[in-house]
C-alpha atoms as a PDB file:
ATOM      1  CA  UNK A   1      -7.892 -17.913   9.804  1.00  0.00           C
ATOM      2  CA  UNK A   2      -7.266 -15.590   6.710  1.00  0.00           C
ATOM      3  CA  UNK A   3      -4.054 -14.683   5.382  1.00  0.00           C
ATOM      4  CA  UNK A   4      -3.760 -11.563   2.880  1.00  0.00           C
ATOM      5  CA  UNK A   5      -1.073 -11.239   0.481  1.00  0.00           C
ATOM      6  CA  UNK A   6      -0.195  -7.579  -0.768  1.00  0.00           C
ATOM      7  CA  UNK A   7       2.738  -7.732  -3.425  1.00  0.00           C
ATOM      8  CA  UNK A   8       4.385  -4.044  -3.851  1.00  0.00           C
ATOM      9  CA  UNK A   9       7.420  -3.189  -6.257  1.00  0.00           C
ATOM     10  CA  UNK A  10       9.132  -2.648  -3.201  1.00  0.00           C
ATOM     11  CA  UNK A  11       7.786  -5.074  -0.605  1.00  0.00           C
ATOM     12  CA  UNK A  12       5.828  -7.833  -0.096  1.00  0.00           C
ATOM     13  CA  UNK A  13       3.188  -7.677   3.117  1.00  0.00           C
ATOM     14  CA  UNK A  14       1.720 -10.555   4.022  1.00  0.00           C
ATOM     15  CA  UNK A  15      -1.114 -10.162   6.831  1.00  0.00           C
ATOM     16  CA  UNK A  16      -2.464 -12.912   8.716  1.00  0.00           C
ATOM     17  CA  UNK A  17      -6.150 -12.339  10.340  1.00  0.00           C
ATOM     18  CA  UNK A  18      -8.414 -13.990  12.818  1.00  0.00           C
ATOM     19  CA  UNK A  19     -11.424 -11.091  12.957  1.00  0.00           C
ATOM     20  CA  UNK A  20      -8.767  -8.703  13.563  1.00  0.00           C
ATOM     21  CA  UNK A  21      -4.811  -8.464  12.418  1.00  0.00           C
ATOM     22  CA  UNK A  22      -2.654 -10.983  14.653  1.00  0.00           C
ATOM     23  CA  UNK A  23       0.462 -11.246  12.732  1.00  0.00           C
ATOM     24  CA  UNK A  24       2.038  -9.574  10.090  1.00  0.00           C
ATOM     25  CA  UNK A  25       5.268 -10.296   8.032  1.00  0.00           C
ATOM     26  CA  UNK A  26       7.292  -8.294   5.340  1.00  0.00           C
ATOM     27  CA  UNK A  27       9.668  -9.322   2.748  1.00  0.00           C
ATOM     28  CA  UNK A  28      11.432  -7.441   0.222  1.00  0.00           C
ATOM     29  CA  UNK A  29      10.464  -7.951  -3.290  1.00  0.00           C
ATOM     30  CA  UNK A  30      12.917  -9.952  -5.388  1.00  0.00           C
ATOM     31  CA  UNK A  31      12.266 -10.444  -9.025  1.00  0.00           C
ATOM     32  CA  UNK A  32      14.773 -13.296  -9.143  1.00  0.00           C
ATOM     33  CA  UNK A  33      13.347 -15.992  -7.048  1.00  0.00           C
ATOM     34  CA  UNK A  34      11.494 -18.793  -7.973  1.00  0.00           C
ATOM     35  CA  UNK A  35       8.927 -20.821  -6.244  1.00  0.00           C
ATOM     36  CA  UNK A  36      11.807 -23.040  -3.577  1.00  0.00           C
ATOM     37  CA  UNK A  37      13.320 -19.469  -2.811  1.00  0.00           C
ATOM     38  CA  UNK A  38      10.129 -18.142  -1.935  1.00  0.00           C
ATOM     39  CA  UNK A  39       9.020 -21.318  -0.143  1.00  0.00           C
ATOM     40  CA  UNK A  40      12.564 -21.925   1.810  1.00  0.00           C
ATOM     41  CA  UNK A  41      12.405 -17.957   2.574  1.00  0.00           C
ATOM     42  CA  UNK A  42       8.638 -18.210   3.919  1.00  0.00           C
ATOM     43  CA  UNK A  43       8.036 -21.519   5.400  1.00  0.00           C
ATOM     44  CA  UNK A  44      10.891 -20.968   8.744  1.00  0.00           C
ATOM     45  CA  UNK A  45       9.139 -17.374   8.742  1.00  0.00           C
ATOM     46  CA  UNK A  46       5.674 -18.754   9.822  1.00  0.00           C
ATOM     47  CA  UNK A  47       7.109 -21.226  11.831  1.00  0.00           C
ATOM     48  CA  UNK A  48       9.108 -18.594  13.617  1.00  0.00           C
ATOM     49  CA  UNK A  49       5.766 -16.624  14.635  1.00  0.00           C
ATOM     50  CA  UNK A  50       4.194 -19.916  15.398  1.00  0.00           C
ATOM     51  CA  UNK A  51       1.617 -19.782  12.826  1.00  0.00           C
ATOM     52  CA  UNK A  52      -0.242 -23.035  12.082  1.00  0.00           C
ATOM     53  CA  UNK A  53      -0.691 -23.339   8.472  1.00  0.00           C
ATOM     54  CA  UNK A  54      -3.089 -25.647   8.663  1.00  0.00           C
ATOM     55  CA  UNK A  55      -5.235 -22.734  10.279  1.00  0.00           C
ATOM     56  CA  UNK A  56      -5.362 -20.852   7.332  1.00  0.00           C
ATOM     57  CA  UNK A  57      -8.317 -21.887   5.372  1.00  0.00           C
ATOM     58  CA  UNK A  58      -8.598 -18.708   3.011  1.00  0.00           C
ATOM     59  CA  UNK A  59      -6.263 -16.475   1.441  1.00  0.00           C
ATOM     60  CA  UNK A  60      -6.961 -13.610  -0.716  1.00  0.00           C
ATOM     61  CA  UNK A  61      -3.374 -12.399  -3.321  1.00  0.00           C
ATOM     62  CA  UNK A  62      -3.151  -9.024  -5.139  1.00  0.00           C
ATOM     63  CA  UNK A  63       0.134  -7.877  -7.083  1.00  0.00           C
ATOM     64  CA  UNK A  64       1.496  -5.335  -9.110  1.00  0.00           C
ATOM     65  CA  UNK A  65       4.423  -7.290  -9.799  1.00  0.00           C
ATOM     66  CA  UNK A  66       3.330  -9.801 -12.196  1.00  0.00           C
ATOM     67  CA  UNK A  67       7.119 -11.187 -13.008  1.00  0.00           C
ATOM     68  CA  UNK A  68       6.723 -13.077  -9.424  1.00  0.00           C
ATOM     69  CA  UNK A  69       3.011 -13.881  -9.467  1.00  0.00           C
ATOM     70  CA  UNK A  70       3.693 -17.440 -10.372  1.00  0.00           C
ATOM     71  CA  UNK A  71       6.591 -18.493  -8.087  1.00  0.00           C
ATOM     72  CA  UNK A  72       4.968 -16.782  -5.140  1.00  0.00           C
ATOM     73  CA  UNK A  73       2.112 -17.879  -5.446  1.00  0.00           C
ATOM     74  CA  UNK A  74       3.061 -21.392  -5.820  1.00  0.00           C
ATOM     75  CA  UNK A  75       5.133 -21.218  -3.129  1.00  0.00           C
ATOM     76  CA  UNK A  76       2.228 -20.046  -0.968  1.00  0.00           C
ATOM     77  CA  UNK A  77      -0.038 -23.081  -2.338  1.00  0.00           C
ATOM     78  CA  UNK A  78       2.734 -25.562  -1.356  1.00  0.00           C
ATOM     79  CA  UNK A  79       2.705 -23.815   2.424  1.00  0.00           C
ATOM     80  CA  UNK A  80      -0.824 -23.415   2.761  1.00  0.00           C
ATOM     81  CA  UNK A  81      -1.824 -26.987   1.309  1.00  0.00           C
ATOM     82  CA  UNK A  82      -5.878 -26.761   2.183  1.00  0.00           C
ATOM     83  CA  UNK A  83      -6.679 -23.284   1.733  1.00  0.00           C
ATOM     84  CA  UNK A  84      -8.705 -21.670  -0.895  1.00  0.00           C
ATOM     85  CA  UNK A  85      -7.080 -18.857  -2.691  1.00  0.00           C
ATOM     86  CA  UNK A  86      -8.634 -15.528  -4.330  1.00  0.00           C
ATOM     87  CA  UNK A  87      -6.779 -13.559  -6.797  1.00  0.00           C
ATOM     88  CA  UNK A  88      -7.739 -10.057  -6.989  1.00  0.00           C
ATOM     89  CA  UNK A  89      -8.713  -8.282 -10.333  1.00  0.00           C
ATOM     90  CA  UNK A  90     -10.451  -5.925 -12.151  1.00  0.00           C
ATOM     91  CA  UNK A  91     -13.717  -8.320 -11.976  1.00  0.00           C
ATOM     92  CA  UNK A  92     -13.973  -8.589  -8.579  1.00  0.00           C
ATOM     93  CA  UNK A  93     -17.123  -7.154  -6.602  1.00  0.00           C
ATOM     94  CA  UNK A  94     -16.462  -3.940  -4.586  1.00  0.00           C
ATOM     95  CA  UNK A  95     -18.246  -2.732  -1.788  1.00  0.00           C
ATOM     96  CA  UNK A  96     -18.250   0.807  -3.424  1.00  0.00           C
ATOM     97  CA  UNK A  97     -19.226   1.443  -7.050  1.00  0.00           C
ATOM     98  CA  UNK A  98     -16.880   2.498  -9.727  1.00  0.00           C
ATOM     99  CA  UNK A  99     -17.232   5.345 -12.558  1.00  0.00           C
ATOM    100  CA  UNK A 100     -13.357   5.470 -14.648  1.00  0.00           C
ATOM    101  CA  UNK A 101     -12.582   5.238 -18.096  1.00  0.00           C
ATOM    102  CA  UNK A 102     -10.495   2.153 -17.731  1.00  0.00           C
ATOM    103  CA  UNK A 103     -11.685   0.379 -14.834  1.00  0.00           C
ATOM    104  CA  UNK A 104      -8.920  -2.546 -16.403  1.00  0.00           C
ATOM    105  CA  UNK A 105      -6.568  -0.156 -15.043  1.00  0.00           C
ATOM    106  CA  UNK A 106      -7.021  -0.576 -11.673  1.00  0.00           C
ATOM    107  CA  UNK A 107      -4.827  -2.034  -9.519  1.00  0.00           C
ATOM    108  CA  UNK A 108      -5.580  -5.101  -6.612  1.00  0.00           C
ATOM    109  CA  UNK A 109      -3.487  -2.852  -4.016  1.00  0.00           C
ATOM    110  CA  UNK A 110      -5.862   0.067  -5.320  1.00  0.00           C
ATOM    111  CA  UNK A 111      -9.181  -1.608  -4.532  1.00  0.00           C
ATOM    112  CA  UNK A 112      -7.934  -2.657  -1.804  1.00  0.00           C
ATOM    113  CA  UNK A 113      -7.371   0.253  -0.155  1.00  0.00           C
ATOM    114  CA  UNK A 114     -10.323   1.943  -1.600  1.00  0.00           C
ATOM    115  CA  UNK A 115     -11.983  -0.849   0.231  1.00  0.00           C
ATOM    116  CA  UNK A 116     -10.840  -0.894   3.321  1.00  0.00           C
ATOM    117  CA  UNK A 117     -11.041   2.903   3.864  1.00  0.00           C
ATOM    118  CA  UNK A 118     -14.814   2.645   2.233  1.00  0.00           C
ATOM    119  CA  UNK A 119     -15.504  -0.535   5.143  1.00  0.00           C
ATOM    120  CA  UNK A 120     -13.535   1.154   7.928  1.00  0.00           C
ATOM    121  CA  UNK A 121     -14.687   5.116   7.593  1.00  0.00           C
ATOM    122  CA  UNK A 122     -17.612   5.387   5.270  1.00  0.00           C
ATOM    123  CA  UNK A 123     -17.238   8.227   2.386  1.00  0.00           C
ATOM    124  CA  UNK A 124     -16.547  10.696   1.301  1.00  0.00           C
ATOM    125  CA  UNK A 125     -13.126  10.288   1.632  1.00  0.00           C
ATOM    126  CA  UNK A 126      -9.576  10.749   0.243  1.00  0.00           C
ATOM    127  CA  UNK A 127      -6.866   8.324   0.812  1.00  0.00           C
ATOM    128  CA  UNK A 128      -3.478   8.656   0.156  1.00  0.00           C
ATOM    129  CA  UNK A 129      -1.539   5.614  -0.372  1.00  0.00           C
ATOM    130  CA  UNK A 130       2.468   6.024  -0.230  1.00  0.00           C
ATOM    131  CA  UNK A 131       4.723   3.630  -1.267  1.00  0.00           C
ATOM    132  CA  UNK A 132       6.927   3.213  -4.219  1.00  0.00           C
ATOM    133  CA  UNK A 133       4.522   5.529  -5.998  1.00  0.00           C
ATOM    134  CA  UNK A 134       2.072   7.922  -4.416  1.00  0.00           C
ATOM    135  CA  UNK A 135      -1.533   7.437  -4.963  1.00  0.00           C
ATOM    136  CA  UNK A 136      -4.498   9.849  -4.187  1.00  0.00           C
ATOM    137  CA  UNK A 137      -7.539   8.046  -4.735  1.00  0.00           C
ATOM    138  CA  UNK A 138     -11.136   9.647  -4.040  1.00  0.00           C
ATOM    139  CA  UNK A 139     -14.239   7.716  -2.877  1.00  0.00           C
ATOM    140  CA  UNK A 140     -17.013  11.078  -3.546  1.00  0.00           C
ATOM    141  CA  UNK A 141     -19.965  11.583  -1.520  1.00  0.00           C
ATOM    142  CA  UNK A 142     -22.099   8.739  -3.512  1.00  0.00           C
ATOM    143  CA  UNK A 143     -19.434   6.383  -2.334  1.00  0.00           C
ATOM    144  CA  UNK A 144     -17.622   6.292  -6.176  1.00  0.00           C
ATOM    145  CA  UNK A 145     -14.551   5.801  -6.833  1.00  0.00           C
ATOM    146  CA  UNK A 146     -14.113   8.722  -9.884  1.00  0.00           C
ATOM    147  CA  UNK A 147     -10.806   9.650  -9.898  1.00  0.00           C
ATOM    148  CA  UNK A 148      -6.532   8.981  -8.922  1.00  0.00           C
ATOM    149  CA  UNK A 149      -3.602  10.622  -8.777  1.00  0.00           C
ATOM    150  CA  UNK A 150      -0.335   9.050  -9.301  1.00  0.00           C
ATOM    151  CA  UNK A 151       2.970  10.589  -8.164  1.00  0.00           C
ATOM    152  CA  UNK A 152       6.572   9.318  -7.971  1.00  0.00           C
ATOM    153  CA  UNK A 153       7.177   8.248  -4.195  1.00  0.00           C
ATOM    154  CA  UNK A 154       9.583   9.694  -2.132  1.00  0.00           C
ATOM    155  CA  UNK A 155      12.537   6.789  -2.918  1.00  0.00           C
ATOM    156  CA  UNK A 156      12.290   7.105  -6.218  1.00  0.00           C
ATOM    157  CA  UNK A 157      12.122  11.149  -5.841  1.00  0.00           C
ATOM    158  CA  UNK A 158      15.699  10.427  -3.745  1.00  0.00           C
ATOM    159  CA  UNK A 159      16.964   8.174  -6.257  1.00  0.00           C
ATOM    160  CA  UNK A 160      16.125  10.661  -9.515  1.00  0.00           C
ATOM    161  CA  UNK A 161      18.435  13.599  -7.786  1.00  0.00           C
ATOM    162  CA  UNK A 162      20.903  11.779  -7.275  1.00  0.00           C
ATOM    163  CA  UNK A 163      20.931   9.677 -10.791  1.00  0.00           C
ATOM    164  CA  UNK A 164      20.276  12.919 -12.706  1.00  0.00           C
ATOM    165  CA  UNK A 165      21.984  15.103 -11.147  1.00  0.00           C
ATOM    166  CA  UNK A 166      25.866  14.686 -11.280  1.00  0.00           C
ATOM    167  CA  UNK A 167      26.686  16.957  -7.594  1.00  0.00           C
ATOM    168  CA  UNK A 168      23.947  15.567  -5.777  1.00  0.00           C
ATOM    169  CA  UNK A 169      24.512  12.178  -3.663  1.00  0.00           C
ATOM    170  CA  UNK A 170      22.497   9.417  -2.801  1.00  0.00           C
ATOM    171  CA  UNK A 171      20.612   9.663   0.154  1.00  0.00           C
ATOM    172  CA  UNK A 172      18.396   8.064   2.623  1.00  0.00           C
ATOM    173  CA  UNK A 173      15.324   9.834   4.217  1.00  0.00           C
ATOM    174  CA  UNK A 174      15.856   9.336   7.806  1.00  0.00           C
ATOM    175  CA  UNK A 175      17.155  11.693  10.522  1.00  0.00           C
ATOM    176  CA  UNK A 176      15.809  14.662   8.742  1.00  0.00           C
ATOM    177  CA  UNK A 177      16.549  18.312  10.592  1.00  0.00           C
ATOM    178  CA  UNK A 178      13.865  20.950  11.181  1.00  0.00           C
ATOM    179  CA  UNK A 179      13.707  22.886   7.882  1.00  0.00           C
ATOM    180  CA  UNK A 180      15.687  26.169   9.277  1.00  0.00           C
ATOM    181  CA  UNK A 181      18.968  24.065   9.944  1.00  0.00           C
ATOM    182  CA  UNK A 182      18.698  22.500   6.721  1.00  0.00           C
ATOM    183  CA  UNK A 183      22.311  24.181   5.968  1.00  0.00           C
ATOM    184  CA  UNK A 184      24.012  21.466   3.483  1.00  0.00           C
ATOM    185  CA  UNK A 185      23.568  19.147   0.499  1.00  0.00           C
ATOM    186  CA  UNK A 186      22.785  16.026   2.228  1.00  0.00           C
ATOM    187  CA  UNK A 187      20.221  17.525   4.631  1.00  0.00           C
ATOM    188  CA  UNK A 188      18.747  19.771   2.190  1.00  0.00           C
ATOM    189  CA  UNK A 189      17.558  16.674  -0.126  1.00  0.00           C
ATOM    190  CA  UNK A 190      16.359  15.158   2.667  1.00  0.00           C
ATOM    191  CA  UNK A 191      14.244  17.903   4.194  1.00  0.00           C
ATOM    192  CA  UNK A 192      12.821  18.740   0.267  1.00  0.00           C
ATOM    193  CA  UNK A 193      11.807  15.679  -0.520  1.00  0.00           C
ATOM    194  CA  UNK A 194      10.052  15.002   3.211  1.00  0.00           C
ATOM    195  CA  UNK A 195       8.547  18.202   4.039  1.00  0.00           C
ATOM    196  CA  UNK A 196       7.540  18.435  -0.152  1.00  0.00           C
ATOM    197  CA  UNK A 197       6.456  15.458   0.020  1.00  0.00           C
ATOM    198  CA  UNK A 198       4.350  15.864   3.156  1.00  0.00           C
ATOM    199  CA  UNK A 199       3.220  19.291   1.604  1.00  0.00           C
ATOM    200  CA  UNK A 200       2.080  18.084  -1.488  1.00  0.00           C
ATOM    201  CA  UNK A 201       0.044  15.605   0.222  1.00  0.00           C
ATOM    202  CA  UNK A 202      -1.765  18.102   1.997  1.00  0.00           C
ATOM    203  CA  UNK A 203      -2.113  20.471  -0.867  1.00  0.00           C
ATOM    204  CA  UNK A 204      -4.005  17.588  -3.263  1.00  0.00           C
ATOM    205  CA  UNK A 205      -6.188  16.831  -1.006  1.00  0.00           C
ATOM    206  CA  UNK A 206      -7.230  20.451  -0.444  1.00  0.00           C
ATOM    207  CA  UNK A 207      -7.029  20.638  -3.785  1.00  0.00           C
ATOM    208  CA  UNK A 208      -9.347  17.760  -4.256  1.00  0.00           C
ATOM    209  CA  UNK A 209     -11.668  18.945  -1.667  1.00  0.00           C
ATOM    210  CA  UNK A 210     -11.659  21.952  -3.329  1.00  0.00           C
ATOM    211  CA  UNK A 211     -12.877  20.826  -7.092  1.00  0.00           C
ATOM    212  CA  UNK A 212     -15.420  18.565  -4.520  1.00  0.00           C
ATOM    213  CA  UNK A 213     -17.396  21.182  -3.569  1.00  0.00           C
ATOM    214  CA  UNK A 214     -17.399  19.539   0.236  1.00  0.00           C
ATOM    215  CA  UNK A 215     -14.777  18.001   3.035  1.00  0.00           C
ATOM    216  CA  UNK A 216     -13.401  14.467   3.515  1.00  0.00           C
ATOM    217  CA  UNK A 217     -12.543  12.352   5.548  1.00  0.00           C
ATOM    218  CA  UNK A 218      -8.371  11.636   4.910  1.00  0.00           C
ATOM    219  CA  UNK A 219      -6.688   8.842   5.586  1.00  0.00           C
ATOM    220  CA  UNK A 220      -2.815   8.073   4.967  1.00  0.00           C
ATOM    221  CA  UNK A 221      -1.301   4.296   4.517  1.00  0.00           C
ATOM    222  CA  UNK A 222       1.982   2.754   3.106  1.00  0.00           C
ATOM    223  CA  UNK A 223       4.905   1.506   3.942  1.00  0.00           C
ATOM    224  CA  UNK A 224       6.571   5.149   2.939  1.00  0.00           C
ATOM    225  CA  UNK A 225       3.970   7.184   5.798  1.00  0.00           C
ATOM    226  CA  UNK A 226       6.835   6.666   8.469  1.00  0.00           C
ATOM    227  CA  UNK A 227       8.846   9.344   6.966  1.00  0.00           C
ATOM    228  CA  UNK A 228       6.224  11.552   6.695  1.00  0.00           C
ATOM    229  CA  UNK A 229       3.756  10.810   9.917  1.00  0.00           C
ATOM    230  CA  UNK A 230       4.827  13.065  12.121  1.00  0.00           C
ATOM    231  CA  UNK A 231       4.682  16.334   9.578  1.00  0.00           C
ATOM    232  CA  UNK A 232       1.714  15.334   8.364  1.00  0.00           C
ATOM    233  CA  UNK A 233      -1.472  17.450   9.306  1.00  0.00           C
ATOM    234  CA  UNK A 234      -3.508  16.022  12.462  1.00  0.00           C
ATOM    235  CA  UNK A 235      -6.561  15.664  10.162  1.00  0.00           C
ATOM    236  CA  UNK A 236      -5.028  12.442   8.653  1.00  0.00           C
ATOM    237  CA  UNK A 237      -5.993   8.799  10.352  1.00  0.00           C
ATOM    238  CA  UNK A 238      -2.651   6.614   9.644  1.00  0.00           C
ATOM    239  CA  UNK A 239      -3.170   3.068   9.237  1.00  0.00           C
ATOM    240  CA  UNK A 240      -0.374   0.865   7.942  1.00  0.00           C
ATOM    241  CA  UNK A 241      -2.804  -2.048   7.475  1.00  0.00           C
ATOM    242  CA  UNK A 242      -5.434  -0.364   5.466  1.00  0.00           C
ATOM    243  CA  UNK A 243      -4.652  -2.178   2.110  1.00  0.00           C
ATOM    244  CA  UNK A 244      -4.630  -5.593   4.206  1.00  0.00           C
ATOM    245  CA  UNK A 245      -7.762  -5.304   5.999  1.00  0.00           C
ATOM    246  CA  UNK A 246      -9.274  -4.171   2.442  1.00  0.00           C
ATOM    247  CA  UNK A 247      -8.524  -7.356   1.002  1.00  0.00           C
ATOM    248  CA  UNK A 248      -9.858  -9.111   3.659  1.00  0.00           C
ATOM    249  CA  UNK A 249     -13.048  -7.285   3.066  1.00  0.00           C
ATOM    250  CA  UNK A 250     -12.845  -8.119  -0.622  1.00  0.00           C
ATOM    251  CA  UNK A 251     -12.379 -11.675   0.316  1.00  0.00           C
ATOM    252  CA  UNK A 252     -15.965 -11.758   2.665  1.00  0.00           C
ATOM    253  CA  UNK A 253     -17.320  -9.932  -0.498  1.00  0.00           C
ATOM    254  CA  UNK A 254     -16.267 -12.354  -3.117  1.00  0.00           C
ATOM    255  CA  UNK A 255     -16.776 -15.778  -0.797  1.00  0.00           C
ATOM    256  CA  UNK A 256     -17.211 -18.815  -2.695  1.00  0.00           C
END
């Protein structure tokens, strides 16, 4: 069995696969443990699902939270004793070719996606990865990966009103009303920063497809789509596991 191991600013999803997705577990991200908080945290967690450690023969890591790397990490090498592990970075190989100016600048969680989409649904296509930031990455017609867009995600969007603006409370983003009964402060942040959020979506990828010259496919992943799935345009495949399954893909890719 493979497990994959995608480490987000706001959560940490760990995915465990045997040809397909049979388990999946997710912590929140905590700069403050070390390696025994991670392992005392994660060890009764795969017991709890029954998951034979032993099993697990490869893993495959990416992170854009490199103030934990090192505890979790170890704390995964002291569960998973046998298993070989593959850290993803910018040196990789990728199913799908690569023209930016910084290619160092990539993210793991961003290839990952890129991959799985490019593995799962072929190209062109635009994917739109929300979680604590919004990304809009574009695989072209070639099957190139040219270009990103990076937006603050709805959380922090919530979070900035309410920090910079003194009359304006914190809120949460469930439970939001149909736009025309939007009639006071609380449920008026909500509904902006869902139905903008959902709307701005939309209108980059048009706007991408636009500047293209010629229609994608879209798909829409991250642990942030929930508040957003059900406004979102029918033309949109969700799938929560995409970044998962991508690094799984990057794994087969970059076997020893």
């Amino acid at each position: 069995m493979k497990l994959a191991i995608d480490v987000g600013n706001t959560t940490i999803a760990l995915g465990l696969f045997n040809g397909r997705i049979v388990e999946k577990i997710i912590i929140s991200t905590d700069l403050n443990k070390a390696q025994d908080d991670f392992f005392l945290l994660l060890s009764p967690l795969f017991k709890e699902k029954n998951i034979d450690t032993k099993e697990v023969n490869e893993i495959v890591y990416c992170s854009v939270v490199p103030q934990i790397d090192e505890a979790l990490k170890g704390a995964i090498k002291a569960i998973f004793k046998n298993a070989y592990m593959l850290v993803i970075n910018t040196a990789i190989k990728t199913g799908f070719k690569i023209d930016v100016q910084n290619k160092d600048e990539i993210g793991g969680d961003l290839l990952a996606g890129l991959q799985g989409a490019y593995s799962l649904y072929g190209y062109p296509i635009l994917i739109a990865d929300l979680g604590t930031a919004t990304k809009i990455l574009s695989l072209n017609k070639e099957g190139v990966f040219t270009s990103c867009l990076i937006i603050p995600g709805m959380d922090i969007s919530a979070s900035l009103l309410s920090n910079k603006a003194a009359l304006l409370p914190s809120v949460g983003l469930e439970d939001v009303k149909e736009i025309s009964k939007c009639n006071n402060t609380i449920d008026a942040m909500k509904g902006g920063i869902v139905y903008g959020h959902s709307a701005m979506v939309e209108g980059l990828i048009a706007r991408y497809e636009e500047e293209l010259g010629y229609q994608c496919k879209h798909v829409i992943t991250g642990g942030a789509t929930h508040h957003i799935e059900k406004y979102i345009s029918k033309d949109f495949v969700i799938n929560y596991d995409l970044v998962l399954f991508g690094l799984i893909e990057l794994l087969k890719i970059n076997a020893k």
